[in-house]
C-alpha atoms as a PDB file:
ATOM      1  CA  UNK A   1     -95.032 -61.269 -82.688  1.00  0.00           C
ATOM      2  CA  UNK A   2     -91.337 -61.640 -81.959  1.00  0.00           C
ATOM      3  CA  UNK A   3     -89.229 -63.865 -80.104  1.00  0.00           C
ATOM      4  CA  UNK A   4     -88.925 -63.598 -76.398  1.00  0.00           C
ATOM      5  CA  UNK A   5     -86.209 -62.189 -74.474  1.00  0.00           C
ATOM      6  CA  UNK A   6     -85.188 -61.462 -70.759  1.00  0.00           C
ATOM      7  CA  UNK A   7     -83.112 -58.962 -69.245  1.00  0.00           C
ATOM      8  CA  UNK A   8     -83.208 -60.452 -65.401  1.00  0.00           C
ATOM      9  CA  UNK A   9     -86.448 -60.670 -64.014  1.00  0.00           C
ATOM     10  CA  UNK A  10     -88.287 -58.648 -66.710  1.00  0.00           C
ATOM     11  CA  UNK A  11     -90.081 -60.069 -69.759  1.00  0.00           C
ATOM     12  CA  UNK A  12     -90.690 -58.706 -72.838  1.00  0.00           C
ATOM     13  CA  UNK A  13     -91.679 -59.201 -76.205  1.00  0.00           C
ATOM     14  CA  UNK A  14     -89.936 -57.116 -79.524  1.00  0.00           C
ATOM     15  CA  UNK A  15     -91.320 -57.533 -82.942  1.00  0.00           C
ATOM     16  CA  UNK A  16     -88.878 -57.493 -86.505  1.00  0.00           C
ATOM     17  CA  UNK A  17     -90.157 -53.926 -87.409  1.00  0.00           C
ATOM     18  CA  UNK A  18     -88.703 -52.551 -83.603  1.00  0.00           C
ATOM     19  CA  UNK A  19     -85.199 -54.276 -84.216  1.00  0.00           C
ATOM     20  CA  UNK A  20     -84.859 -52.666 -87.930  1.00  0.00           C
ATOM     21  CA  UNK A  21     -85.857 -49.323 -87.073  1.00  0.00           C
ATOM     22  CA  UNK A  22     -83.785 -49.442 -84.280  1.00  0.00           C
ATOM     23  CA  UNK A  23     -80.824 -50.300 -86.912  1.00  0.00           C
ATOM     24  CA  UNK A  24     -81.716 -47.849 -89.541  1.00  0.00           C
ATOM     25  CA  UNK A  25     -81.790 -44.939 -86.375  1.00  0.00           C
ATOM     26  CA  UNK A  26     -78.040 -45.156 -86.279  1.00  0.00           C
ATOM     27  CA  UNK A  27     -77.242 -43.617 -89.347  1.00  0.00           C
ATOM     28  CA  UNK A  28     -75.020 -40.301 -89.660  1.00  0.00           C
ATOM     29  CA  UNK A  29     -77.867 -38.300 -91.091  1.00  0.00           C
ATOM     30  CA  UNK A  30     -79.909 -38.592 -88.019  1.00  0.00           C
ATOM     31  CA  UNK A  31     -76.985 -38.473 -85.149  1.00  0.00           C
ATOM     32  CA  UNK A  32     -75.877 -34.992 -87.033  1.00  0.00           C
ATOM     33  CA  UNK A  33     -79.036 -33.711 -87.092  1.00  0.00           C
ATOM     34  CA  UNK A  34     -79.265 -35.094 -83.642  1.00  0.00           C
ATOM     35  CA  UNK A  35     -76.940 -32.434 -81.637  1.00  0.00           C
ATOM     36  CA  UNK A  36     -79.034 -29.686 -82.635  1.00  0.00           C
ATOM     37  CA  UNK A  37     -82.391 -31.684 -81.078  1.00  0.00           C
ATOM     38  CA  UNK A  38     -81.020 -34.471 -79.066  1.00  0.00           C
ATOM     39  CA  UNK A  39     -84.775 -35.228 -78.011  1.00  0.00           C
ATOM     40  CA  UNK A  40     -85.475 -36.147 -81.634  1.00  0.00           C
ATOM     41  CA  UNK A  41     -84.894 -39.818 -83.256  1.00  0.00           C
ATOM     42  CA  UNK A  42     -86.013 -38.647 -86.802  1.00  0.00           C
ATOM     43  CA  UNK A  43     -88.499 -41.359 -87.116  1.00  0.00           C
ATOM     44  CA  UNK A  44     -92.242 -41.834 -86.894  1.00  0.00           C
ATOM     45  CA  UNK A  45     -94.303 -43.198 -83.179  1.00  0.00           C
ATOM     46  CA  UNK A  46     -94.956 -46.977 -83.234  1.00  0.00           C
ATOM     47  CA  UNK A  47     -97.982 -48.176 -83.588  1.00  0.00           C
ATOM     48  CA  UNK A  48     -99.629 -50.021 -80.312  1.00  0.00           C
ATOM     49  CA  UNK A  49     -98.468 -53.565 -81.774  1.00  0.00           C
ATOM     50  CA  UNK A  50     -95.116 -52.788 -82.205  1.00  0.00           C
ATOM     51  CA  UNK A  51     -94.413 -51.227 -78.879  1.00  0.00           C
ATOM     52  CA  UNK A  52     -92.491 -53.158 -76.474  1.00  0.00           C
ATOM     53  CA  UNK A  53     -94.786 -54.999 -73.883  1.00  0.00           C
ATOM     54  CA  UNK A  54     -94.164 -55.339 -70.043  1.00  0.00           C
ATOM     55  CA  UNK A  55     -95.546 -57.481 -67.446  1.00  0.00           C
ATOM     56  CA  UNK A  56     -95.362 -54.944 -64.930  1.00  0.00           C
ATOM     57  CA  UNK A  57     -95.684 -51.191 -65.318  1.00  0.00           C
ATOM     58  CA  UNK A  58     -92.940 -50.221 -63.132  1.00  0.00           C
ATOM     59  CA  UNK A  59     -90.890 -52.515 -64.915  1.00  0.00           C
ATOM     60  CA  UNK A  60     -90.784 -49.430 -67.717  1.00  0.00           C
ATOM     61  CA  UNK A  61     -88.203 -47.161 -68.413  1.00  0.00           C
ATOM     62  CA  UNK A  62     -87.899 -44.955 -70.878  1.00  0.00           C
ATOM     63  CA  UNK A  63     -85.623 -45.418 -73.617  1.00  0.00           C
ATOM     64  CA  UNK A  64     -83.106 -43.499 -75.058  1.00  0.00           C
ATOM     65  CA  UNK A  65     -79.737 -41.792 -73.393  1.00  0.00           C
ATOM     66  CA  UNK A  66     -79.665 -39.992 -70.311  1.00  0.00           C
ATOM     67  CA  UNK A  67     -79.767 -36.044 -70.040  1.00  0.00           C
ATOM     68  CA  UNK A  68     -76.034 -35.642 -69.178  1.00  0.00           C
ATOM     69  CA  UNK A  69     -75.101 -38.108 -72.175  1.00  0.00           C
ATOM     70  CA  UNK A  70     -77.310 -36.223 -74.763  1.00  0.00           C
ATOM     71  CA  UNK A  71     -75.258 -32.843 -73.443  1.00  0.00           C
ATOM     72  CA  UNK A  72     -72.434 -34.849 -74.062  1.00  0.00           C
ATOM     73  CA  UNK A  73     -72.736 -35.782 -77.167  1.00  0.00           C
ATOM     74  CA  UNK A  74     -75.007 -33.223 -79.018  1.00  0.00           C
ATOM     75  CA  UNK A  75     -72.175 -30.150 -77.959  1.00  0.00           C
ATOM     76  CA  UNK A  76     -69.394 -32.506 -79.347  1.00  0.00           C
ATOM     77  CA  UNK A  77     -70.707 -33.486 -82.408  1.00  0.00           C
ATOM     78  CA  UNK A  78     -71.888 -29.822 -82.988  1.00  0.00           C
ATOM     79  CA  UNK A  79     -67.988 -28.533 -82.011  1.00  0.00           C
ATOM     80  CA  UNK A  80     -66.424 -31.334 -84.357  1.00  0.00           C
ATOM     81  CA  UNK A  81     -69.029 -30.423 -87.277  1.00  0.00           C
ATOM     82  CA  UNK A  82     -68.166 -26.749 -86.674  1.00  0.00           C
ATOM     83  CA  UNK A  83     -64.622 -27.334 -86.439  1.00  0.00           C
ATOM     84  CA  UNK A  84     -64.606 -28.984 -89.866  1.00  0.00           C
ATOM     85  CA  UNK A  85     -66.700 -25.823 -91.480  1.00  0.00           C
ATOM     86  CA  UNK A  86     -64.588 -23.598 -89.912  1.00  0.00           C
ATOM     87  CA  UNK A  87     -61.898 -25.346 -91.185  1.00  0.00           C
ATOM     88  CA  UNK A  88     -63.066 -25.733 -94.812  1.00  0.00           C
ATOM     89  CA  UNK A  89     -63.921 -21.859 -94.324  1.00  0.00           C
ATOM     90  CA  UNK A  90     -60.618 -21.160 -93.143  1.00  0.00           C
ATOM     91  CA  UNK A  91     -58.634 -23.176 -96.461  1.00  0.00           C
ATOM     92  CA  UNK A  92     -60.817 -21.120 -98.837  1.00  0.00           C
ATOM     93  CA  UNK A  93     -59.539 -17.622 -96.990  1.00  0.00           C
ATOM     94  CA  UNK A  94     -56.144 -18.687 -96.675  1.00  0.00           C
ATOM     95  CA  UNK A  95     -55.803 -19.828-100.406  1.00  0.00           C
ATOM     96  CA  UNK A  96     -57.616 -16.932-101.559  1.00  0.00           C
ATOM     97  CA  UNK A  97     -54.946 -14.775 -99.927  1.00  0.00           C
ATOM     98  CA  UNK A  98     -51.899 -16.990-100.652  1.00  0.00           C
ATOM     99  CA  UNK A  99     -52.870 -16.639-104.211  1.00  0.00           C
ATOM    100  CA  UNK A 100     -50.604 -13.224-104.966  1.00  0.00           C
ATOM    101  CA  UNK A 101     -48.023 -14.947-103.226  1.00  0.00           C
ATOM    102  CA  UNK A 102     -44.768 -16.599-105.202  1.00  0.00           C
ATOM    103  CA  UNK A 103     -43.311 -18.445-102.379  1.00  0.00           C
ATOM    104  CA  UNK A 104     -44.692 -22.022-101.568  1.00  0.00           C
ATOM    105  CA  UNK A 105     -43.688 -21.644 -97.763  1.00  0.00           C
ATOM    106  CA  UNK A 106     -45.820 -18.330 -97.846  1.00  0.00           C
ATOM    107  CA  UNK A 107     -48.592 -20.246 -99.337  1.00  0.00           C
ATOM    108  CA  UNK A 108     -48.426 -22.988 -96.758  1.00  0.00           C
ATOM    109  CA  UNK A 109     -48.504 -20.063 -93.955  1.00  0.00           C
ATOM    110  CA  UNK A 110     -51.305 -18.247 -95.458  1.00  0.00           C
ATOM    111  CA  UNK A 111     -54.109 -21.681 -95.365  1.00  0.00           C
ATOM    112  CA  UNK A 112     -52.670 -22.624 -92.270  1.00  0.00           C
ATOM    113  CA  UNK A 113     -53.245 -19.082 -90.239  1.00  0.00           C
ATOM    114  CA  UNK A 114     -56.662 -19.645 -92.417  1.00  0.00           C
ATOM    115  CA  UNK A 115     -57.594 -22.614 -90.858  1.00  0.00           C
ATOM    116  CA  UNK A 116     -56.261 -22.673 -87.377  1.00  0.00           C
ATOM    117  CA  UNK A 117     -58.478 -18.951 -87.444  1.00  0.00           C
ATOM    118  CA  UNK A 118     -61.719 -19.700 -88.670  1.00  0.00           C
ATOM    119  CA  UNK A 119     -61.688 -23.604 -87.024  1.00  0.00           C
ATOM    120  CA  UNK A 120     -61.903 -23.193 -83.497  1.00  0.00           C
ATOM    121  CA  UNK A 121     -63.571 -19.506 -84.128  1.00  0.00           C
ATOM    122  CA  UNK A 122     -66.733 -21.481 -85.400  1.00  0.00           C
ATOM    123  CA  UNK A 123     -66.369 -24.527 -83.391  1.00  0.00           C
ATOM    124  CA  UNK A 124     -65.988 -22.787 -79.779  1.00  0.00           C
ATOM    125  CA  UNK A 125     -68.922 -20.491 -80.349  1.00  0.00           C
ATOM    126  CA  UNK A 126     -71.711 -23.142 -81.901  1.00  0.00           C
ATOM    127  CA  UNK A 127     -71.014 -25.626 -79.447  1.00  0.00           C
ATOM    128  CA  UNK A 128     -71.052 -23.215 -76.512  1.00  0.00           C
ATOM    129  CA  UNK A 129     -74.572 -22.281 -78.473  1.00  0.00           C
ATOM    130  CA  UNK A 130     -75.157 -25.946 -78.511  1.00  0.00           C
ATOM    131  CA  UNK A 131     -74.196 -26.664 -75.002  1.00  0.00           C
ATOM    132  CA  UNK A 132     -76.642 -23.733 -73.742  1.00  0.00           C
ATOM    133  CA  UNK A 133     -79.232 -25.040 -76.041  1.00  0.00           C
ATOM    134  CA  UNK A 134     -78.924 -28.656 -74.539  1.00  0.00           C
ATOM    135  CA  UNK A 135     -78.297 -27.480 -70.999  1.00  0.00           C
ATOM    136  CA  UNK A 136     -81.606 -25.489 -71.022  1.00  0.00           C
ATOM    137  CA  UNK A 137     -83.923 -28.509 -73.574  1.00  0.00           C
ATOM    138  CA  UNK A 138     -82.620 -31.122 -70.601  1.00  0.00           C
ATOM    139  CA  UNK A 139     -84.376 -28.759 -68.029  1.00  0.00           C
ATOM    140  CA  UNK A 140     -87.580 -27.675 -69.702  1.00  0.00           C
ATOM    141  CA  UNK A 141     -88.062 -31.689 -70.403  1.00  0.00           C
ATOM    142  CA  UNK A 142     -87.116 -32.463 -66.947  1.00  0.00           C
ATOM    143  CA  UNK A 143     -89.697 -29.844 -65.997  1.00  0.00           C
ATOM    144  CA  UNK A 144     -92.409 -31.228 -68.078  1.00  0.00           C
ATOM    145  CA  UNK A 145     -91.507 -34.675 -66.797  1.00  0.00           C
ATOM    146  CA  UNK A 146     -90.097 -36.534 -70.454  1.00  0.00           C
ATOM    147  CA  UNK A 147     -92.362 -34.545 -72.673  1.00  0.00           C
ATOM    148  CA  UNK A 148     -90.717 -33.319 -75.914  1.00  0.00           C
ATOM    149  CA  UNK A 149     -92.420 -31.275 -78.311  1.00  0.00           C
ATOM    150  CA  UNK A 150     -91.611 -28.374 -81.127  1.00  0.00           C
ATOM    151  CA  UNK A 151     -92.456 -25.601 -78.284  1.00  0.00           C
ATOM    152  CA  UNK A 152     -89.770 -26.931 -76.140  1.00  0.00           C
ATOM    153  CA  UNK A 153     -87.230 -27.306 -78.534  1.00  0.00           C
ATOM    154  CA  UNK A 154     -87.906 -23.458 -80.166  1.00  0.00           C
ATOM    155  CA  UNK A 155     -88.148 -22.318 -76.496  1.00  0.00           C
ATOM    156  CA  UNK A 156     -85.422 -23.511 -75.073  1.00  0.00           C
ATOM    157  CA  UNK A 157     -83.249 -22.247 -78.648  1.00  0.00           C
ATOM    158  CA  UNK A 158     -84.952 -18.771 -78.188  1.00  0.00           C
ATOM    159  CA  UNK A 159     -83.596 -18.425 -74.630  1.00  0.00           C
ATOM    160  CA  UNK A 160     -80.291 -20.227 -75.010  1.00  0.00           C
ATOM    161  CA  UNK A 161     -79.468 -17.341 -78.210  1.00  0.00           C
ATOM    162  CA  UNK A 162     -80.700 -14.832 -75.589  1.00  0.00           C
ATOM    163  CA  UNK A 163     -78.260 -15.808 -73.121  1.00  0.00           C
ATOM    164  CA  UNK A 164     -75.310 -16.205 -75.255  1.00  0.00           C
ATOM    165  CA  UNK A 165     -75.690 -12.546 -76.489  1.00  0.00           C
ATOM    166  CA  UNK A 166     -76.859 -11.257 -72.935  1.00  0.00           C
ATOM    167  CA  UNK A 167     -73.368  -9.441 -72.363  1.00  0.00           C
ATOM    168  CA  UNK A 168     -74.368  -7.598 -75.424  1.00  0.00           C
ATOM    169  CA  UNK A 169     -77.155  -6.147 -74.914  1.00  0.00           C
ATOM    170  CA  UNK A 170     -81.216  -6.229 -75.515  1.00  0.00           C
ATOM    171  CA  UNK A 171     -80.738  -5.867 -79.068  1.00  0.00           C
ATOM    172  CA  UNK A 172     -78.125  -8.633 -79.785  1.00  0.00           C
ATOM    173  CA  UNK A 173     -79.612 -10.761 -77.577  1.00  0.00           C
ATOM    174  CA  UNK A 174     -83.538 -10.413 -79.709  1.00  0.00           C
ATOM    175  CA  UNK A 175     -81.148 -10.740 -82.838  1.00  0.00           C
ATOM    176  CA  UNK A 176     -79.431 -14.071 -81.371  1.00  0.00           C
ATOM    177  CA  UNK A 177     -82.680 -15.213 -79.785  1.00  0.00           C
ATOM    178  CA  UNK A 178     -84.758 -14.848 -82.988  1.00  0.00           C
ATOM    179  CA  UNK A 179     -81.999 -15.680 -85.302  1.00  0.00           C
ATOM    180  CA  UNK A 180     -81.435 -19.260 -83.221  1.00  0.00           C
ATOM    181  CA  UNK A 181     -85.257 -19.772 -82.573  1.00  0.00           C
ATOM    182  CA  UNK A 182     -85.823 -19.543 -86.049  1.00  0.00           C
ATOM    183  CA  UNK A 183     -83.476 -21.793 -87.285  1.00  0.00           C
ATOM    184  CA  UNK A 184     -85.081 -24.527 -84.678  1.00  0.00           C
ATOM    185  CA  UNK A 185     -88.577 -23.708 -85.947  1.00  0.00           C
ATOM    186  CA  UNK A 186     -86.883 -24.284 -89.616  1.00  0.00           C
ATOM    187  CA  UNK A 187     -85.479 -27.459 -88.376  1.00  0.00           C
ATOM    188  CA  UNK A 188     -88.585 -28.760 -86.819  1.00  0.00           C
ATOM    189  CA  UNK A 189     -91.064 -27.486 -89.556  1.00  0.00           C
ATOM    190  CA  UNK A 190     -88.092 -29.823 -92.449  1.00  0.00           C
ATOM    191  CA  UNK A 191     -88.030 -33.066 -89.487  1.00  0.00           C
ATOM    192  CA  UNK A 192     -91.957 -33.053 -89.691  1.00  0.00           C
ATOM    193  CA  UNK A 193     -92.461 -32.861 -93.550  1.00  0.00           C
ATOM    194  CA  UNK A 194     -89.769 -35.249 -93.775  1.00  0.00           C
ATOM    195  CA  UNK A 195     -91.532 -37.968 -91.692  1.00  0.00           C
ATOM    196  CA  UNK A 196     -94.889 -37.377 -92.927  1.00  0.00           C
END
C-alpha cells in the first residue's frame, strides 16, 4: 500500500499505480478527446485495491471537475480545435484561389479572406454544438445522480444535434440528430476497443 496522507481531518491511503495513472491522464490525446465526452477519462476502472480508502463514508466525494468547469472547458477546447481546422481549411481555399493570381499582395488577400472565413465559420458552430452537447450530458448525469454511461452520452448528442437544427425543420434536425449521435456512438464504440 502507499504512503499516508491528510487533507484536514480526512485520512486516506493512495497506492503508486493511482498517482501514475493519474499522471499519464493528462496527456493531450485524452483532454482533446475529452471536450467531445467530458464524462470520459480514457482509462480503465480500478480495481478494489487501488481505490482510494476513507475512514468515513461521507468523507467521499467524487472526483473529477465540476459540471460548470467541464462546460467550460470541453466548448473551448472544441472552439480552439475548430478554429485551427477551419483555419487550415481556410489556407488551402485561399491558396488554391490566389494561385492564378501574379500579385503577391493579392496572394496575401486571397489566404487571409480564406482563413478569417472558414476559422470562426467552423469554430462558432462546433462549439455551440459542443456547448449544447455539454449543457444537456451535465443534466442527464445530474438526473441520474453521477452515472455516466454510452446511452447518456449518444442521448444527450442525439438531442443536442436536434436542437441546433430545430429552426430548420424536422428533417434537418433527424439529419443533425443522427449525423451527431452517430459520431458519439463512433466515438464510444473506438474509446471502448481502445481500453479493452
Amino acid at each position: 500500500m502507499g504512503s499516508g496522507a491528510s487533507s484536514g481531518d480526512s485520512f486516506y491511503t493512495q497506492t503508486g499505480t493511482e498517482q501514475n495513472r493519474k499522471k499519464e491522464n493528462n496527456g493531450l490525446f485524452n483532454g482533446l478527446l475529452g471536450a467531445l465526452h467530458p464524462g470520459s477519462t480514457g482509462q480503465k476502472q480500478p480495481k478494489e485495491s487501488e481505490k482510494l480508502e476513507y475512514l468515513f463514508e461521507d468523507e467521499y466525494v467524487a472526483a473529477g471537475p465540476s459540471w460548470g468547469a467541464r462546460i467550460c472547458y470541453g466548448t473551448g477546447m472544441t472552439y480552439i480545435t475548430a478554429l485551427g481546422a477551419g483555419g487550415l481549411w481556410g489556407l488551402a481555399d485561399g491558396l488554391r484561389n490566389a494561385a492564378g493570381s501574379h500579385s503577391a499582395r493579392l496572394r496575401l488577400n486571397c489566404v487571409l479572406n480564406g482563413v478569417t472565413a472558414r476559422g470562426p465559420f467552423l469554430g462558432n458552430n462546433v462549439a455551440m454544438l459542443a456547448l449544447l452537447y455539454n449543457l444537456i450530458h451535465g443534466g442527464v448525469i445530474k438526473m441520474r445522480k453521477g452515472e455516466y454511461d454510452v446511452y447518456s452520452s449518444v442521448g444527450s448528442a442525439t438531442l443536442a444535434g436536434l436542437l441546433y437544427k430545430s429552426t430548420r425543420g424536422p428533417k434537418s434536425m433527424a439529419i443533425a440528430g443522427g449525423i451527431f449521435g452517430s459520431a458519439m456512438a463512433a466515438y464510444q464504440l473506438g474509446q471502448t476497443y481502445w481500453n479493452s
